[in-house]
PDB file of N, CA and C in Angstrom:
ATOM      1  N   UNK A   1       0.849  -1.187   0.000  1.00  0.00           N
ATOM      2  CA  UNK A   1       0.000   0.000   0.000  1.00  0.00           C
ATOM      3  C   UNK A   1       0.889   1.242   0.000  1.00  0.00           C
ATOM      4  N   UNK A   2       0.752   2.361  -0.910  1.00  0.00           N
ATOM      5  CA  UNK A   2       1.426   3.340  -1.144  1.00  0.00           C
ATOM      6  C   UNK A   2       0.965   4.194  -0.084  1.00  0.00           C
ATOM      7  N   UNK A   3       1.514   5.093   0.380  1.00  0.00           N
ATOM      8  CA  UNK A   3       1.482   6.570   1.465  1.00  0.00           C
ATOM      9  C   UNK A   3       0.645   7.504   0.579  1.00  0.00           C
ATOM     10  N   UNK A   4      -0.169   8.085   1.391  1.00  0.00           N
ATOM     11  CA  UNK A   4      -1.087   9.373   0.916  1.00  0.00           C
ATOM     12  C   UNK A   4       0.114  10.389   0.599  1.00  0.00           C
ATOM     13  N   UNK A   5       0.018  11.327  -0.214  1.00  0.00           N
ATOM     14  CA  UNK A   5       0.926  12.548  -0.249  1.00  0.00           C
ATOM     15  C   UNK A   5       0.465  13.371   0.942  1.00  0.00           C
ATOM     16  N   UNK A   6       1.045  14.030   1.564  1.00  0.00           N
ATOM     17  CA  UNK A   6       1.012  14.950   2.202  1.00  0.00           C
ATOM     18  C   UNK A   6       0.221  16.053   1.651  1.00  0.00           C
ATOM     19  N   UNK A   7      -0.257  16.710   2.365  1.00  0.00           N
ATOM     20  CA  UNK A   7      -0.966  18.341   2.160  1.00  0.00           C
ATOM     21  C   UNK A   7      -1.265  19.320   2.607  1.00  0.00           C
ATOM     22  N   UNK A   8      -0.281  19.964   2.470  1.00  0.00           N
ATOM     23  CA  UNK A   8      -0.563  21.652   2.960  1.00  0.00           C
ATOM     24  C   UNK A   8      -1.374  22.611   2.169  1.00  0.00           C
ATOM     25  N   UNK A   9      -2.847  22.885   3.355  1.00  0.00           N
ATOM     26  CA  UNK A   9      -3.414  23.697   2.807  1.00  0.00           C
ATOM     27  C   UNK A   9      -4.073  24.689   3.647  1.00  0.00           C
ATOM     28  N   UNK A  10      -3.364  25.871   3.224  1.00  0.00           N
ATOM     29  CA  UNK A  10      -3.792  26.842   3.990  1.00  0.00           C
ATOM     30  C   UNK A  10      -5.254  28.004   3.464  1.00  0.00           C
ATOM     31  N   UNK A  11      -5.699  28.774   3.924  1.00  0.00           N
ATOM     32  CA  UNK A  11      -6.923  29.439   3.306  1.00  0.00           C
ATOM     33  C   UNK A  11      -6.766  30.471   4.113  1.00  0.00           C
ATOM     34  N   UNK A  12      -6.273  31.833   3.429  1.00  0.00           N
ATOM     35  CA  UNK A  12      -6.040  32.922   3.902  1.00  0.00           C
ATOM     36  C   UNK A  12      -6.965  34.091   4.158  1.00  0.00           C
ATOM     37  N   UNK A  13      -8.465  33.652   3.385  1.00  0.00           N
ATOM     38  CA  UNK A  13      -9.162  34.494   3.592  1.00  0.00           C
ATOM     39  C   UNK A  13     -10.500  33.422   3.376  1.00  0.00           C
ATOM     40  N   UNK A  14     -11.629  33.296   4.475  1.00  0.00           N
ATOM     41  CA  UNK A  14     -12.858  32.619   4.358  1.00  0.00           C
ATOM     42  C   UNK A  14     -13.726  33.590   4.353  1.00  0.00           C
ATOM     43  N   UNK A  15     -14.794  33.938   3.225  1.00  0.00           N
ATOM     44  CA  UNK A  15     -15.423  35.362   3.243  1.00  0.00           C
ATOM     45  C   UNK A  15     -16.986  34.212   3.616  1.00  0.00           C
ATOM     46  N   UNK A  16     -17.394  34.619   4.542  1.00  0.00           N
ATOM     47  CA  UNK A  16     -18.648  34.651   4.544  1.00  0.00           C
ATOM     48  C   UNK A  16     -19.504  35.623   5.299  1.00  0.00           C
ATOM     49  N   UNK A  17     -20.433  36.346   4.016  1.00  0.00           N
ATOM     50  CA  UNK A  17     -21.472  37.214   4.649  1.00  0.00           C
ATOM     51  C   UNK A  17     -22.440  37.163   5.507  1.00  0.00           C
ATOM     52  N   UNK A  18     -22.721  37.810   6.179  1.00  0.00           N
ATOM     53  CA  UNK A  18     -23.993  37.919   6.716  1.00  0.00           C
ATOM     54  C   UNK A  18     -24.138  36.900   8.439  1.00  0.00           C
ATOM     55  N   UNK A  19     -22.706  36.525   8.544  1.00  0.00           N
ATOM     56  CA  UNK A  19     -22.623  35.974  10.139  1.00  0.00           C
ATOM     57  C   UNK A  19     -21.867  36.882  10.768  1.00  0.00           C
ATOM     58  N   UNK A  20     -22.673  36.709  12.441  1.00  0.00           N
ATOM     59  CA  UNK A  20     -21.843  37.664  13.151  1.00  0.00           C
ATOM     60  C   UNK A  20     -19.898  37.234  13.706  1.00  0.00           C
ATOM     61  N   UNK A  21     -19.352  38.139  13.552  1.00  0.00           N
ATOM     62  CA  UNK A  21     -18.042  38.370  14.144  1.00  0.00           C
ATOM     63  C   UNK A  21     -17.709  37.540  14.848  1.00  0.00           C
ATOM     64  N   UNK A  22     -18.634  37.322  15.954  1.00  0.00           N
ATOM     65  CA  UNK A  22     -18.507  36.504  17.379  1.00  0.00           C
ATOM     66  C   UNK A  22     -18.423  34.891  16.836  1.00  0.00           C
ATOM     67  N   UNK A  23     -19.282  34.459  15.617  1.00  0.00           N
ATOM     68  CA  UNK A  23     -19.236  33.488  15.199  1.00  0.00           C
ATOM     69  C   UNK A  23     -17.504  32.556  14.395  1.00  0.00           C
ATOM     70  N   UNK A  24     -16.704  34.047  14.198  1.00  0.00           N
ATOM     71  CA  UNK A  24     -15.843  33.684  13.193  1.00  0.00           C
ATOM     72  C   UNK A  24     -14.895  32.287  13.779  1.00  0.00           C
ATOM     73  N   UNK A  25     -14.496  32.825  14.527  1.00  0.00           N
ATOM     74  CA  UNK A  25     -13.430  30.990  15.354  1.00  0.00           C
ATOM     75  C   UNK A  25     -13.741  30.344  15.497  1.00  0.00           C
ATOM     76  N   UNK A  26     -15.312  30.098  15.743  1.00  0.00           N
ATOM     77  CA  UNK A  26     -16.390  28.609  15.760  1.00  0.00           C
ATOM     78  C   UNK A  26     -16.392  28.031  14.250  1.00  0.00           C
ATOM     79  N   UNK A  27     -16.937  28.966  13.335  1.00  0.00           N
ATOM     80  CA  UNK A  27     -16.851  28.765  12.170  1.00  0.00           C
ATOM     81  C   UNK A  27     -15.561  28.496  10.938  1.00  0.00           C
ATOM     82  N   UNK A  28     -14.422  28.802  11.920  1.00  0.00           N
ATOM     83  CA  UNK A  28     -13.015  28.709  10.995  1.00  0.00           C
ATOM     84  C   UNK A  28     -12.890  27.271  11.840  1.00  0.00           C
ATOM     85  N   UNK A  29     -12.807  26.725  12.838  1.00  0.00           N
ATOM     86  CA  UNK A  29     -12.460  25.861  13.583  1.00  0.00           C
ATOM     87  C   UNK A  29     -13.082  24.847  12.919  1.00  0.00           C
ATOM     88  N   UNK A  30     -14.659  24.926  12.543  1.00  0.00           N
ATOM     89  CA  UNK A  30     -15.659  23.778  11.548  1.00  0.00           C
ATOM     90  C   UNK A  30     -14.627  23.201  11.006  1.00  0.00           C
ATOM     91  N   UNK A  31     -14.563  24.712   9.681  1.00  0.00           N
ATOM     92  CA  UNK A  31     -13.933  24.377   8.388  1.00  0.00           C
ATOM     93  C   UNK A  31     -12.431  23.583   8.490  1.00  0.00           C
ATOM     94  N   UNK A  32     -11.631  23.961   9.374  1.00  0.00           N
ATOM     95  CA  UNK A  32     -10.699  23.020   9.549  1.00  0.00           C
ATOM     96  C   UNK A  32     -10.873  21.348   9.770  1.00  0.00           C
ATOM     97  N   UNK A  33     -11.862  21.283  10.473  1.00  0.00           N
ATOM     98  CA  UNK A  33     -11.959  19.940  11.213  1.00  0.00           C
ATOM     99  C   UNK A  33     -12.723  18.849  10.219  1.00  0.00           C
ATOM    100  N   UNK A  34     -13.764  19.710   9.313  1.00  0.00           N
ATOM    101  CA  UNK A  34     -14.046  18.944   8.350  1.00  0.00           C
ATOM    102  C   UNK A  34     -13.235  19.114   6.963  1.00  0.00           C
ATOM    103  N   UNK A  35     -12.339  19.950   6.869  1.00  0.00           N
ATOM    104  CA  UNK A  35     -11.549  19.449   6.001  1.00  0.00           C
ATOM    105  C   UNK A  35     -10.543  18.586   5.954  1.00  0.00           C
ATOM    106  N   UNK A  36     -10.122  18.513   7.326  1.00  0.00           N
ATOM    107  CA  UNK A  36      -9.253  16.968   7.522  1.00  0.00           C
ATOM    108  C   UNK A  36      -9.984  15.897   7.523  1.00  0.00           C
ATOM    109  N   UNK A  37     -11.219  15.411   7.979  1.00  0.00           N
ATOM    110  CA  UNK A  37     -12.016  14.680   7.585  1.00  0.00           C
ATOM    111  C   UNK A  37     -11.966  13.874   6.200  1.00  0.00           C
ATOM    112  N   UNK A  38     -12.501  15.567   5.792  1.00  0.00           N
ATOM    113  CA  UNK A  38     -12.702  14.830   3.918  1.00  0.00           C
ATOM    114  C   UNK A  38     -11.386  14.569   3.001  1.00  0.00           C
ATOM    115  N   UNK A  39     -10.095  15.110   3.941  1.00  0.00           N
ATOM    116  CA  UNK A  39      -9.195  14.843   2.916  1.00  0.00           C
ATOM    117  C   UNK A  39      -8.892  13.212   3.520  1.00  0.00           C
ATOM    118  N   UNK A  40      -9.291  12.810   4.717  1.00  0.00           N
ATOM    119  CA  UNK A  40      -8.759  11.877   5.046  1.00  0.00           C
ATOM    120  C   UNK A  40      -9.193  10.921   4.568  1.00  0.00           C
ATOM    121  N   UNK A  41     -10.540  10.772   4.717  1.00  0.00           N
ATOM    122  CA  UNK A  41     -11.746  10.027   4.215  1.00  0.00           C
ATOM    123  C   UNK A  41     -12.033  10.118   2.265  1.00  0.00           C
ATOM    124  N   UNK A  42     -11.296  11.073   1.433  1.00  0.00           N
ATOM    125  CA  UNK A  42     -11.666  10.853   0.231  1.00  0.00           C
ATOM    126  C   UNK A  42     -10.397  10.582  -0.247  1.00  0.00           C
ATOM    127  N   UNK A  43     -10.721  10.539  -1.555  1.00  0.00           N
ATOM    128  CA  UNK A  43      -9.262  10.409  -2.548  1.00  0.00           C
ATOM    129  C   UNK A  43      -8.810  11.989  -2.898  1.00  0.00           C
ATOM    130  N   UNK A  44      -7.318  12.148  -2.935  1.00  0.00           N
ATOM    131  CA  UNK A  44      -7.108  13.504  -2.910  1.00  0.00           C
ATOM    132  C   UNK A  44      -7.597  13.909  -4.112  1.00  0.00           C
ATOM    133  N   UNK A  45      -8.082  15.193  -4.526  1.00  0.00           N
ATOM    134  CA  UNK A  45      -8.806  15.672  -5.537  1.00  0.00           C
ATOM    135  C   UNK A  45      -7.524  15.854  -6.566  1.00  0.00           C
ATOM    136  N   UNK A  46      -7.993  15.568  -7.525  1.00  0.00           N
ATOM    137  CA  UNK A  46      -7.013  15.385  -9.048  1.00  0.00           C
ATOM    138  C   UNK A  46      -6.419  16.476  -8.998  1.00  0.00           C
ATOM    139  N   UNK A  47      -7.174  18.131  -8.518  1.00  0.00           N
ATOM    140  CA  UNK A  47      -6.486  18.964  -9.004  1.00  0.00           C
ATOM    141  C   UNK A  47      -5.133  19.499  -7.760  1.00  0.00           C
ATOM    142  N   UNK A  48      -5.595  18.474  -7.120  1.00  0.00           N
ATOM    143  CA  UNK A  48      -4.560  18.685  -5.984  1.00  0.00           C
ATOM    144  C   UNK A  48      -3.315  17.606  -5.930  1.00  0.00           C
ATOM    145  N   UNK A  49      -2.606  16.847  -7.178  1.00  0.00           N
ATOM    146  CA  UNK A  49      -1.933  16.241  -7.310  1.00  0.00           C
ATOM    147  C   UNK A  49      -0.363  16.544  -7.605  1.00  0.00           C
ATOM    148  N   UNK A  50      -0.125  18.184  -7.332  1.00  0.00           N
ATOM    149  CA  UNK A  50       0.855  18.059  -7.508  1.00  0.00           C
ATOM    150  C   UNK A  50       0.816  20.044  -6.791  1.00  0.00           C
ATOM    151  N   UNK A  51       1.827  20.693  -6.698  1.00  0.00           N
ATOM    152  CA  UNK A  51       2.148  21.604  -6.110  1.00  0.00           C
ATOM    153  C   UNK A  51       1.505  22.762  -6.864  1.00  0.00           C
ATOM    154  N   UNK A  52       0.370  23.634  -6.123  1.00  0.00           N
ATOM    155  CA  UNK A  52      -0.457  24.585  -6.622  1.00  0.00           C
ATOM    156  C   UNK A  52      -0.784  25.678  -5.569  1.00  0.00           C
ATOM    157  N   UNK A  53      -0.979  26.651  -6.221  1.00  0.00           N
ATOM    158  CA  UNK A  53      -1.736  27.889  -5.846  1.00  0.00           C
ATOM    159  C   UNK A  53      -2.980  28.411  -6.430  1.00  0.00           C
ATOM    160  N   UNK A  54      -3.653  28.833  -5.424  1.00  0.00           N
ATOM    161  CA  UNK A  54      -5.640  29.073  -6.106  1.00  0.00           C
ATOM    162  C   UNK A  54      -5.304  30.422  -5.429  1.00  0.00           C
ATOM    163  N   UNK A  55      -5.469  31.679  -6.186  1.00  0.00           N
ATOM    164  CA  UNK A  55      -5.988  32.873  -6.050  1.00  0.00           C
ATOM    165  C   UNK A  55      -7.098  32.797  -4.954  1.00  0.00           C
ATOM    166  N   UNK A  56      -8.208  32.554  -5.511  1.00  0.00           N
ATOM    167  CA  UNK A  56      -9.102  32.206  -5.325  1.00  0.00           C
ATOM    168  C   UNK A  56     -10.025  30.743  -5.727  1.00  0.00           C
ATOM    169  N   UNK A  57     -10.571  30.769  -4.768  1.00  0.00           N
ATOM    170  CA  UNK A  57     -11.600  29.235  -4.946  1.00  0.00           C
ATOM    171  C   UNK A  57     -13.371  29.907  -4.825  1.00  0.00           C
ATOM    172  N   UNK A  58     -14.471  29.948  -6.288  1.00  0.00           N
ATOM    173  CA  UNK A  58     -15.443  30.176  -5.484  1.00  0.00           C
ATOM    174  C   UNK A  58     -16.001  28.872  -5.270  1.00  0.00           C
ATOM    175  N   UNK A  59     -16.682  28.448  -4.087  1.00  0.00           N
ATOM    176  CA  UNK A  59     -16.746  27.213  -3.736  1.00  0.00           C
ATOM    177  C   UNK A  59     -18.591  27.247  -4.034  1.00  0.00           C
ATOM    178  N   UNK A  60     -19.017  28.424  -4.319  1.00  0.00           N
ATOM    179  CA  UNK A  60     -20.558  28.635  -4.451  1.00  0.00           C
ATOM    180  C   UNK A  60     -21.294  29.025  -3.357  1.00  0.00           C
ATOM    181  N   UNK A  61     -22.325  28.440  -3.206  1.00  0.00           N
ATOM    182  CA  UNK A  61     -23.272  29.246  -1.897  1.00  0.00           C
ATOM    183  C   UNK A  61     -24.079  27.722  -1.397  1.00  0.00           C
ATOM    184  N   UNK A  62     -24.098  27.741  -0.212  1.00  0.00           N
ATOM    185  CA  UNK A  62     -24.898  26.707   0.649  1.00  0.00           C
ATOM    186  C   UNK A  62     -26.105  27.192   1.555  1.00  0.00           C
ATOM    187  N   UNK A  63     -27.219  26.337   1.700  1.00  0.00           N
ATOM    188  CA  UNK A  63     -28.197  27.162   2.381  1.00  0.00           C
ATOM    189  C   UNK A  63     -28.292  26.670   4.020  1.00  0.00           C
ATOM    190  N   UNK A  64     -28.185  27.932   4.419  1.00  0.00           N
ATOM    191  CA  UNK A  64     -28.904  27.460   5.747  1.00  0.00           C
ATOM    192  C   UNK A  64     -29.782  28.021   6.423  1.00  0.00           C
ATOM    193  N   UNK A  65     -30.309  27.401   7.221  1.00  0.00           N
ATOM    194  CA  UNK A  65     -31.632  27.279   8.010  1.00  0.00           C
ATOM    195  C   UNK A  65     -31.627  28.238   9.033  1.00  0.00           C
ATOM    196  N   UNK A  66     -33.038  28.873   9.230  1.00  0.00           N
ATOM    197  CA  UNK A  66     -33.129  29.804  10.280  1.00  0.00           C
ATOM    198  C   UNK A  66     -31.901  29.802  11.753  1.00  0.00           C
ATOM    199  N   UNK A  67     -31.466  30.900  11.860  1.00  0.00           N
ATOM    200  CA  UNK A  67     -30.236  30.581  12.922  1.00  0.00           C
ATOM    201  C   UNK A  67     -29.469  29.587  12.968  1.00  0.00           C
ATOM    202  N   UNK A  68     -28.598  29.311  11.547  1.00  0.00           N
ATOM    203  CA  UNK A  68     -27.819  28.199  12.077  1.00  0.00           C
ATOM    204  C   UNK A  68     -26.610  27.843  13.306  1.00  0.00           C
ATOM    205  N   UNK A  69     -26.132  26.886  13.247  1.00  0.00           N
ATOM    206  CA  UNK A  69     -25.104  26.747  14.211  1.00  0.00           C
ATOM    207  C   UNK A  69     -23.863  27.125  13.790  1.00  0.00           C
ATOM    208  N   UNK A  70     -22.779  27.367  14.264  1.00  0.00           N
ATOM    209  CA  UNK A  70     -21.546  28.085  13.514  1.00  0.00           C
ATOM    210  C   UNK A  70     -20.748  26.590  12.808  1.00  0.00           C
ATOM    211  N   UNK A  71     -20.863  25.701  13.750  1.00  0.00           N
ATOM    212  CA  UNK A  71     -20.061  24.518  13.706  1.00  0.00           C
ATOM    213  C   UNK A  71     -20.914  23.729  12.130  1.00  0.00           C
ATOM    214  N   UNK A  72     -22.351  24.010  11.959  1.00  0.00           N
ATOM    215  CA  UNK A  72     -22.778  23.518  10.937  1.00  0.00           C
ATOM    216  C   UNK A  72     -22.702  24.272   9.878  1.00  0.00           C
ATOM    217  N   UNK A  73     -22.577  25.835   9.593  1.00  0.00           N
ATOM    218  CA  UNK A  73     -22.175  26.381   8.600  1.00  0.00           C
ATOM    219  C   UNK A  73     -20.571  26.196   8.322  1.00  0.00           C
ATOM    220  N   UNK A  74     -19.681  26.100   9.752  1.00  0.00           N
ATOM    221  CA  UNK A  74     -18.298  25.271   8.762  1.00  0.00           C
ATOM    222  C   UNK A  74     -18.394  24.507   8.213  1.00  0.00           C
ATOM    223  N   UNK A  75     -19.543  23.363   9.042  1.00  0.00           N
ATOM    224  CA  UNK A  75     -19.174  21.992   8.266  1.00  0.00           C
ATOM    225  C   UNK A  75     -19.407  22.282   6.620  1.00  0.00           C
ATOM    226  N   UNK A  76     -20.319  22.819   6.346  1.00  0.00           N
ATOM    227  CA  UNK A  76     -20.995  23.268   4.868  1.00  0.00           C
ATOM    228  C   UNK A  76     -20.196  24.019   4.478  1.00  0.00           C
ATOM    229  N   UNK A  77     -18.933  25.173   4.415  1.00  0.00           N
ATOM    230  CA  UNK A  77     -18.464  25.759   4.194  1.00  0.00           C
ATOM    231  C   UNK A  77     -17.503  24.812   3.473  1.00  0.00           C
ATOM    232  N   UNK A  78     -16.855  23.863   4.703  1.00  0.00           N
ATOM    233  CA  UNK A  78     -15.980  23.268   4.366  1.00  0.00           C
ATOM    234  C   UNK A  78     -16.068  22.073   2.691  1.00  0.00           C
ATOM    235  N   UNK A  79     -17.545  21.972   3.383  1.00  0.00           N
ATOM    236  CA  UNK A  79     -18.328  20.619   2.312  1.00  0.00           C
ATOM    237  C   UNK A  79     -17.707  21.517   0.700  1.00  0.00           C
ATOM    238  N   UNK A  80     -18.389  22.990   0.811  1.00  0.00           N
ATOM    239  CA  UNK A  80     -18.646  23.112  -0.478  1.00  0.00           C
ATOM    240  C   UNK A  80     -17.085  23.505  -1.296  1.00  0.00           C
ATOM    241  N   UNK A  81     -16.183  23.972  -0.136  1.00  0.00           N
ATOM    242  CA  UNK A  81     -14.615  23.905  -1.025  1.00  0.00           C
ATOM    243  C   UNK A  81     -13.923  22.514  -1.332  1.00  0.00           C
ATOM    244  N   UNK A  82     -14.335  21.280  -0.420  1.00  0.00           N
ATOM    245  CA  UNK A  82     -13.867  20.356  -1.180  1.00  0.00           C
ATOM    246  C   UNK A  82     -14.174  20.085  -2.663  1.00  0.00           C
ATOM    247  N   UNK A  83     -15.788  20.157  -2.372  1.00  0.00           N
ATOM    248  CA  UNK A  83     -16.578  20.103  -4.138  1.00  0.00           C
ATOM    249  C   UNK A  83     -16.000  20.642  -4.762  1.00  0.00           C
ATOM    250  N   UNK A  84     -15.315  21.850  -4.548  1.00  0.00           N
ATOM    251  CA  UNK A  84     -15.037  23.394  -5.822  1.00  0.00           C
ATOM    252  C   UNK A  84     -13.291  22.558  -6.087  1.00  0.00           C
ATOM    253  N   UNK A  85     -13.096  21.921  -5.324  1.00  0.00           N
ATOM    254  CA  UNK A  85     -11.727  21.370  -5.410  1.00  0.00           C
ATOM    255  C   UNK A  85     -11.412  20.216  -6.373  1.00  0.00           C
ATOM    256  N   UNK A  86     -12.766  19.121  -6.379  1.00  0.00           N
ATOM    257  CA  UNK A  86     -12.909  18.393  -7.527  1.00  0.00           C
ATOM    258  C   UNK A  86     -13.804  18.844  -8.616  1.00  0.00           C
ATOM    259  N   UNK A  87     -13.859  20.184  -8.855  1.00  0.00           N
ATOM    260  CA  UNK A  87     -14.708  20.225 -10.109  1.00  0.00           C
ATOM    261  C   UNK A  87     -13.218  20.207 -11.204  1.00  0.00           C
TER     262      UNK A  87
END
């Protein structure tokens, strides 16, 4: 069995509108935790096979539900940059 590659990935700017301030470290903390998840749990995305830089990623828009939780808009945050990662 071959070794996963390694991956460094950092995200220097997470823009999301319309949540409060107070929410931001709950919501960056999500996105971390489910992105180790999914990198762990999937196959690394094709476009991540070799040494890159993304300007930008738009990963699109996800909906959520009256008052969501911060920890569930990371998780979705996170969901939708893996997607934008295998398109």
């Amino acid at each position: 069995m071959s070794a996963r590659p390694a991956i460094h990935f950092h995200i220097e700017r997470l823009v999301l509108d319309g949540f409060p301030s107070t929410d931001r470290d709950l919501i960056a903390g999500a996105v971390q935790r489910e992105l180790t998840r999914l990198f762990a749990d999937h196959p690394t995305p094709s476009r991540l096979t070799s040494s890159m830089s993304l300007a930008r990623l738009d990963a699109g828009s996800f909906s959520t539900k009256s008052a969501p939780l911060p920890r569930t808009v990371g998780t979705q945050a996170a969901r939708a940059v893996f997607e934008g990662l295998n398109r």
